[in-house]
N, C-alpha and C. Protein backbone atom coordinates (compact mmCIF):
# COMPACT_ATOMS: atom_id res chain seq x y z
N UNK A 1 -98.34 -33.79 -124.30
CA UNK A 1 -98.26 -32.67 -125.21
C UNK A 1 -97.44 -31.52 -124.62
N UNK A 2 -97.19 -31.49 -123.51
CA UNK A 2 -96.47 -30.28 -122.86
C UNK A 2 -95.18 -30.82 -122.66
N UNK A 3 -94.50 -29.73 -122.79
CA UNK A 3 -92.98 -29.85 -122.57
C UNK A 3 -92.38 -30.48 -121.11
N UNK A 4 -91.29 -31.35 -121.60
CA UNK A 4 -91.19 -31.93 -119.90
C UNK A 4 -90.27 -30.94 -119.53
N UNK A 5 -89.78 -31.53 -118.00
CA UNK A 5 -88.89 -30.57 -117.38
C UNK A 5 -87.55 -30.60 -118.08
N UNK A 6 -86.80 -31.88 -118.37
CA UNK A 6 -86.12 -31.64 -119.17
C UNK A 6 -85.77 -30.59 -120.34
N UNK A 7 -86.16 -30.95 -121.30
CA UNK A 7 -86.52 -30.10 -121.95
C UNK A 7 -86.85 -28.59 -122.16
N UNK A 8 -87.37 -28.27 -120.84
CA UNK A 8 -87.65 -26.53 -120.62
C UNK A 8 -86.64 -26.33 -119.86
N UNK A 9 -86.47 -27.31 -119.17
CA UNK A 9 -84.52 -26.58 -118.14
C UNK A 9 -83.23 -26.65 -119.34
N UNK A 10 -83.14 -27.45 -119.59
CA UNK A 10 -82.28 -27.07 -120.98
C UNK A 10 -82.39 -25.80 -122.02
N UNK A 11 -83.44 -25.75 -122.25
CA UNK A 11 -83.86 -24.54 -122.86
C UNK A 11 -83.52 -22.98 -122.37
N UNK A 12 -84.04 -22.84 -120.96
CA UNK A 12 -83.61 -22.16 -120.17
C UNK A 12 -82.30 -22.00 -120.01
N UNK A 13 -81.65 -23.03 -119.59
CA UNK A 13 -80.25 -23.15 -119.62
C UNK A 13 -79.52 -22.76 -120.48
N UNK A 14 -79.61 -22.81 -121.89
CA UNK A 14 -79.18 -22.45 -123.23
C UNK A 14 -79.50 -20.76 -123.31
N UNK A 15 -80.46 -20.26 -123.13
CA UNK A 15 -80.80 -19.09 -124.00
C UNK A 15 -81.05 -18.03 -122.51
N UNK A 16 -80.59 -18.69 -121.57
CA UNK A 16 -81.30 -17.74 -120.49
C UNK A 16 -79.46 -17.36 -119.84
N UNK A 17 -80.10 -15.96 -119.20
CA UNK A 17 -78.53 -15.31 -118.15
C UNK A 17 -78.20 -16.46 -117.16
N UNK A 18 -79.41 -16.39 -115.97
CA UNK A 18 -79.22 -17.66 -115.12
C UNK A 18 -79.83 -18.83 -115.59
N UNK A 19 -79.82 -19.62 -114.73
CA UNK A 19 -80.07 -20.89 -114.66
C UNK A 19 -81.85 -21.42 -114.55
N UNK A 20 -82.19 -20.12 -113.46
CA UNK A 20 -83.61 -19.99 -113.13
C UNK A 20 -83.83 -18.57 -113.91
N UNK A 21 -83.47 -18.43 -115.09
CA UNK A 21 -84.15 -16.98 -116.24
C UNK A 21 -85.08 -17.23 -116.78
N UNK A 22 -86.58 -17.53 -116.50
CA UNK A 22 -87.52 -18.49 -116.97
C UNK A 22 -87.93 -17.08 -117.92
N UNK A 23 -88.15 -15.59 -117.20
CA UNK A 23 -88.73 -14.73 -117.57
C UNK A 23 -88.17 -13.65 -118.77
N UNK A 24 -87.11 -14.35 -119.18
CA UNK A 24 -86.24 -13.57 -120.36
C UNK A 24 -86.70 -13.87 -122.02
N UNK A 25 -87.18 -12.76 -122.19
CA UNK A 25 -87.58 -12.70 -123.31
C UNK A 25 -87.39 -13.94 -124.24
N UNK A 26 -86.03 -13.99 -124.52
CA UNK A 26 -85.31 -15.47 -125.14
C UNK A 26 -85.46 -16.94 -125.08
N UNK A 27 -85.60 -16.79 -123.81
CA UNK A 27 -86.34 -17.99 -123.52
C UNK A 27 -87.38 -18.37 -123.53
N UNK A 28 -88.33 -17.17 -123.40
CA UNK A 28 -89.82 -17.54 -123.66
C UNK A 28 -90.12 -17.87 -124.91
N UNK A 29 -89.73 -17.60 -126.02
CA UNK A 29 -89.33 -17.24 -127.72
C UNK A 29 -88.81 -18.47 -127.93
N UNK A 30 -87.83 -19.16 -127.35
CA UNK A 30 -87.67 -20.31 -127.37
C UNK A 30 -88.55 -21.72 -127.13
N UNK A 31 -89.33 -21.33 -125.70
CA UNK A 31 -89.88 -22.11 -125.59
C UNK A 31 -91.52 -22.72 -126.05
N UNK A 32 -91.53 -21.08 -126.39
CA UNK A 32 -93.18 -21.28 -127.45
C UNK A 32 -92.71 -22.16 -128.62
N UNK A 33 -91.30 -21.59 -129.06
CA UNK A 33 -91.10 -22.05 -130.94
C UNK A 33 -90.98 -23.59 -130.16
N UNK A 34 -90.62 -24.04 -129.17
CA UNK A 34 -90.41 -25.99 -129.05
C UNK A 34 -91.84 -26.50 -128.91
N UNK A 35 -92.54 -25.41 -128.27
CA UNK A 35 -94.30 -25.97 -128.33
C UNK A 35 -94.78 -25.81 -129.32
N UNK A 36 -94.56 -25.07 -130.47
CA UNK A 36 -95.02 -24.95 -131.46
C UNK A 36 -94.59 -26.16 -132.67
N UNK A 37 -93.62 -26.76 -132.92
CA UNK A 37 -92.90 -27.98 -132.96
C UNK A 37 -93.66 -28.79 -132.74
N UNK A 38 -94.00 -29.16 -131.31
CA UNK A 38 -94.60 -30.32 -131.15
C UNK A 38 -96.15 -30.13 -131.60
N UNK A 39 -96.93 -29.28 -130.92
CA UNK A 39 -97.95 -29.05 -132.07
C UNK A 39 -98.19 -29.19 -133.21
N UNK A 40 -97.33 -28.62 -133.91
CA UNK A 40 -97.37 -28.96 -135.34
C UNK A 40 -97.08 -30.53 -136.21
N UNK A 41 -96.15 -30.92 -135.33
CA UNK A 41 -95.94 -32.59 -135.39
C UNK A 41 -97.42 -33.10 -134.97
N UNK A 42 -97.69 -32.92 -133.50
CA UNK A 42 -99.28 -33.42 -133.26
C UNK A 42 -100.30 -33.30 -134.36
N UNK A 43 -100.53 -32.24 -134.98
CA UNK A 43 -101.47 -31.83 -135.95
C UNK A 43 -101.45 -32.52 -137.19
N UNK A 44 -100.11 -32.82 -137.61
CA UNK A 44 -99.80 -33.48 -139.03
C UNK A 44 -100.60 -34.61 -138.75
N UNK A 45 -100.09 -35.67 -137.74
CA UNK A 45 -100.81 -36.70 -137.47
C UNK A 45 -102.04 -37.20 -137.30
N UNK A 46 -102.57 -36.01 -136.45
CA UNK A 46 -104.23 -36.03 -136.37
C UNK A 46 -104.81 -34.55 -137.21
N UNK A 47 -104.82 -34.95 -138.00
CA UNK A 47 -105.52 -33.44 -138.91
C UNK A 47 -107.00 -33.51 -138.26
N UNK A 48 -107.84 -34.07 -138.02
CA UNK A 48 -109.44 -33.70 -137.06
C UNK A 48 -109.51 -33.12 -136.07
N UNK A 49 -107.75 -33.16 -135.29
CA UNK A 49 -107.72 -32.54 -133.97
C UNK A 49 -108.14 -31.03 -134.08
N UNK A 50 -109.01 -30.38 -134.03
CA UNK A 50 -109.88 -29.00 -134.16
C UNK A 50 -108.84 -28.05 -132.62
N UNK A 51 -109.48 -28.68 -131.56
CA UNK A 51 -108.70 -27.91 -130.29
C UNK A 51 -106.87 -28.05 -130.52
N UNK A 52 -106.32 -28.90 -131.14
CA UNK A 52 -104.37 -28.69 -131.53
C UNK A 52 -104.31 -27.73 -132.60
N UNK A 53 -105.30 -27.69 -133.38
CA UNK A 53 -105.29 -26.37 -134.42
C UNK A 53 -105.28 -25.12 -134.07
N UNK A 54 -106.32 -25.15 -132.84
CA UNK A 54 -106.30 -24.12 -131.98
C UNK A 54 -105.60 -23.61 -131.18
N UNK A 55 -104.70 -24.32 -130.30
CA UNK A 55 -104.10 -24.09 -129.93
C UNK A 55 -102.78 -23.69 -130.09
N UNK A 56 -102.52 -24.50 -131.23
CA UNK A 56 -101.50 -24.29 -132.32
C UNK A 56 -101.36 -22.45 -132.34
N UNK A 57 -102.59 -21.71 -133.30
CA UNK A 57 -102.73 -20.79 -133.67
C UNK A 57 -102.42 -19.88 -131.88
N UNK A 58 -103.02 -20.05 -131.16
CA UNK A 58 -102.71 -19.49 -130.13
C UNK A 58 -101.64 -19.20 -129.41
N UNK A 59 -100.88 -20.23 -129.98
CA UNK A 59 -99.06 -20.05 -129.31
C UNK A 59 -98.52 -19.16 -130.12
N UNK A 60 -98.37 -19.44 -131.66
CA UNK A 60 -98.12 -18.69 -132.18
C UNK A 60 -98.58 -17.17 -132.35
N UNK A 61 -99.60 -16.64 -132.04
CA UNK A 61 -99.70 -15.48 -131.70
C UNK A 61 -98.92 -15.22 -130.66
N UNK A 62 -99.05 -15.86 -129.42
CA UNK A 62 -98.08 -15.60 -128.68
C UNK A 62 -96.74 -15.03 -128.90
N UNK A 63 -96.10 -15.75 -129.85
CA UNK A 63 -94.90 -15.68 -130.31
C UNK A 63 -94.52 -14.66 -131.30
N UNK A 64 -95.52 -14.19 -131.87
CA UNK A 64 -95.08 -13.34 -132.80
C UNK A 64 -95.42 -12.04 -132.09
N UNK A 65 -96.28 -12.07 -131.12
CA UNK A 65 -96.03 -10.58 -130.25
C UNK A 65 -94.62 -10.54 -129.56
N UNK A 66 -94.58 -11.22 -129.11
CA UNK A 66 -93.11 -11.38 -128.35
C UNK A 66 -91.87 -11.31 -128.76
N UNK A 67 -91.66 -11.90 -130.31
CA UNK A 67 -90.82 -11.76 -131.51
C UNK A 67 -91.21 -9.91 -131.62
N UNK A 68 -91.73 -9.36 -131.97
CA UNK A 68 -92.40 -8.12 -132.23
C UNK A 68 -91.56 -7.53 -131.07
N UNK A 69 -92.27 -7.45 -129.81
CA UNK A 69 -91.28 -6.83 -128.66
C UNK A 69 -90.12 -6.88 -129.10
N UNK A 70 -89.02 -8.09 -128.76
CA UNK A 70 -87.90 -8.07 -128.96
C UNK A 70 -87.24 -7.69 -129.71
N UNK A 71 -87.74 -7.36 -130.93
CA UNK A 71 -87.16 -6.80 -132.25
C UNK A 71 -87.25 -5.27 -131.85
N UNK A 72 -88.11 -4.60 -131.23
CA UNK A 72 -88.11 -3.17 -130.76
C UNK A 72 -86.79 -2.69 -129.87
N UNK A 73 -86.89 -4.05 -128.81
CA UNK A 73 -86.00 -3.98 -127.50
C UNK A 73 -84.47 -3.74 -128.32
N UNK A 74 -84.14 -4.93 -128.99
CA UNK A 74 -82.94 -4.81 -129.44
C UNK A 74 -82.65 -5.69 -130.70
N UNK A 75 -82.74 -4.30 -132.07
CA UNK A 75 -82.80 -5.22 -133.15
C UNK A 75 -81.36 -6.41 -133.93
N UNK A 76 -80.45 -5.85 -133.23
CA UNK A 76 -79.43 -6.74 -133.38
C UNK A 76 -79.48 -7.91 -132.38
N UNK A 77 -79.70 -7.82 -131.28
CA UNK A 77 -79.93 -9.55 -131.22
C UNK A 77 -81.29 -10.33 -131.42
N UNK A 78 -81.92 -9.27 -131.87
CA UNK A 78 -83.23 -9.97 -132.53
C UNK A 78 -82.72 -11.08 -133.92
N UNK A 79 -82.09 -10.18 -134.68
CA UNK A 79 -81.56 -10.78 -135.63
C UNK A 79 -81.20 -11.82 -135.57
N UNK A 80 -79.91 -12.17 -134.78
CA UNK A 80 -78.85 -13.10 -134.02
C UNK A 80 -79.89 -14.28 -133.95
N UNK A 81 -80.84 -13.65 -132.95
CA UNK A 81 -81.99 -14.82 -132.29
C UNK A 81 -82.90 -15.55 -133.34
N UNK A 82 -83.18 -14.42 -134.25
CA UNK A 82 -84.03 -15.53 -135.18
C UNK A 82 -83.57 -16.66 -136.14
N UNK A 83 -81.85 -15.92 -136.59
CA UNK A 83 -80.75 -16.84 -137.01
C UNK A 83 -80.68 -18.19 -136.58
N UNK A 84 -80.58 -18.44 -135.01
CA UNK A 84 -79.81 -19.00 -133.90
C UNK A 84 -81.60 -19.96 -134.18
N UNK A 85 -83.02 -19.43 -133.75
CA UNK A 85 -83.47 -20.16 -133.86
C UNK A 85 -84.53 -20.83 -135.17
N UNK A 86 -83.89 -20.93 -136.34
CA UNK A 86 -84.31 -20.81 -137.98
C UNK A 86 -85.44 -20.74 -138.25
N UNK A 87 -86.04 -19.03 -137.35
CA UNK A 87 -87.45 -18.83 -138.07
C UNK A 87 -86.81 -18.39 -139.41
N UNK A 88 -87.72 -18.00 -139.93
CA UNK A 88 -87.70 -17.29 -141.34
C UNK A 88 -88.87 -16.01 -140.81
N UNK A 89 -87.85 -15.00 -141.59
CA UNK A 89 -88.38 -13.90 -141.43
C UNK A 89 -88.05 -12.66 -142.52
């Protein structure tokens, strides 16, 4: 259920300054919305799963505080970013 390394170094790699930018806003935003993905795929499948529901809901809070920050920090590449990654907003 967790993201492999692949996957989060690419991520990183894509949306981050360096290589090791684990802690940039963007990337974190990124990497909740790919956990949130798979969650949500998990959940379709097992609808009884009670704790993926939960957890589900928990990332996403995550994410929408963080979405929230960034939109304060800087609302033009907030924009860009939510474009780039097709929330709807």
């Amino acid at each position: 259920m967790a993201l492999t390394k692949e996957t989060t170094s690419s991520i990183v790699v894509k949306y981050g300054e360096k290589d090791t930018d684990t802690g940039n806003v963007k990337v974190q935003i990124a990497l909740l919305t790919e956990r949130i993905k798979q969650l949500t795929e998990h959940s379709n499948t097992f609808p009884k799963d009670a704790s993926a529901k939960r957890a589900l809901l928990k990332v996403v809070g995550q994410r929408r505080k963080m979405l929230k920050y960034y939109e304060h920090k800087d609302l033009e590449g907030y924009r860009a970013f939510i474009k780039e990654l097709g929330l709807r907003k």
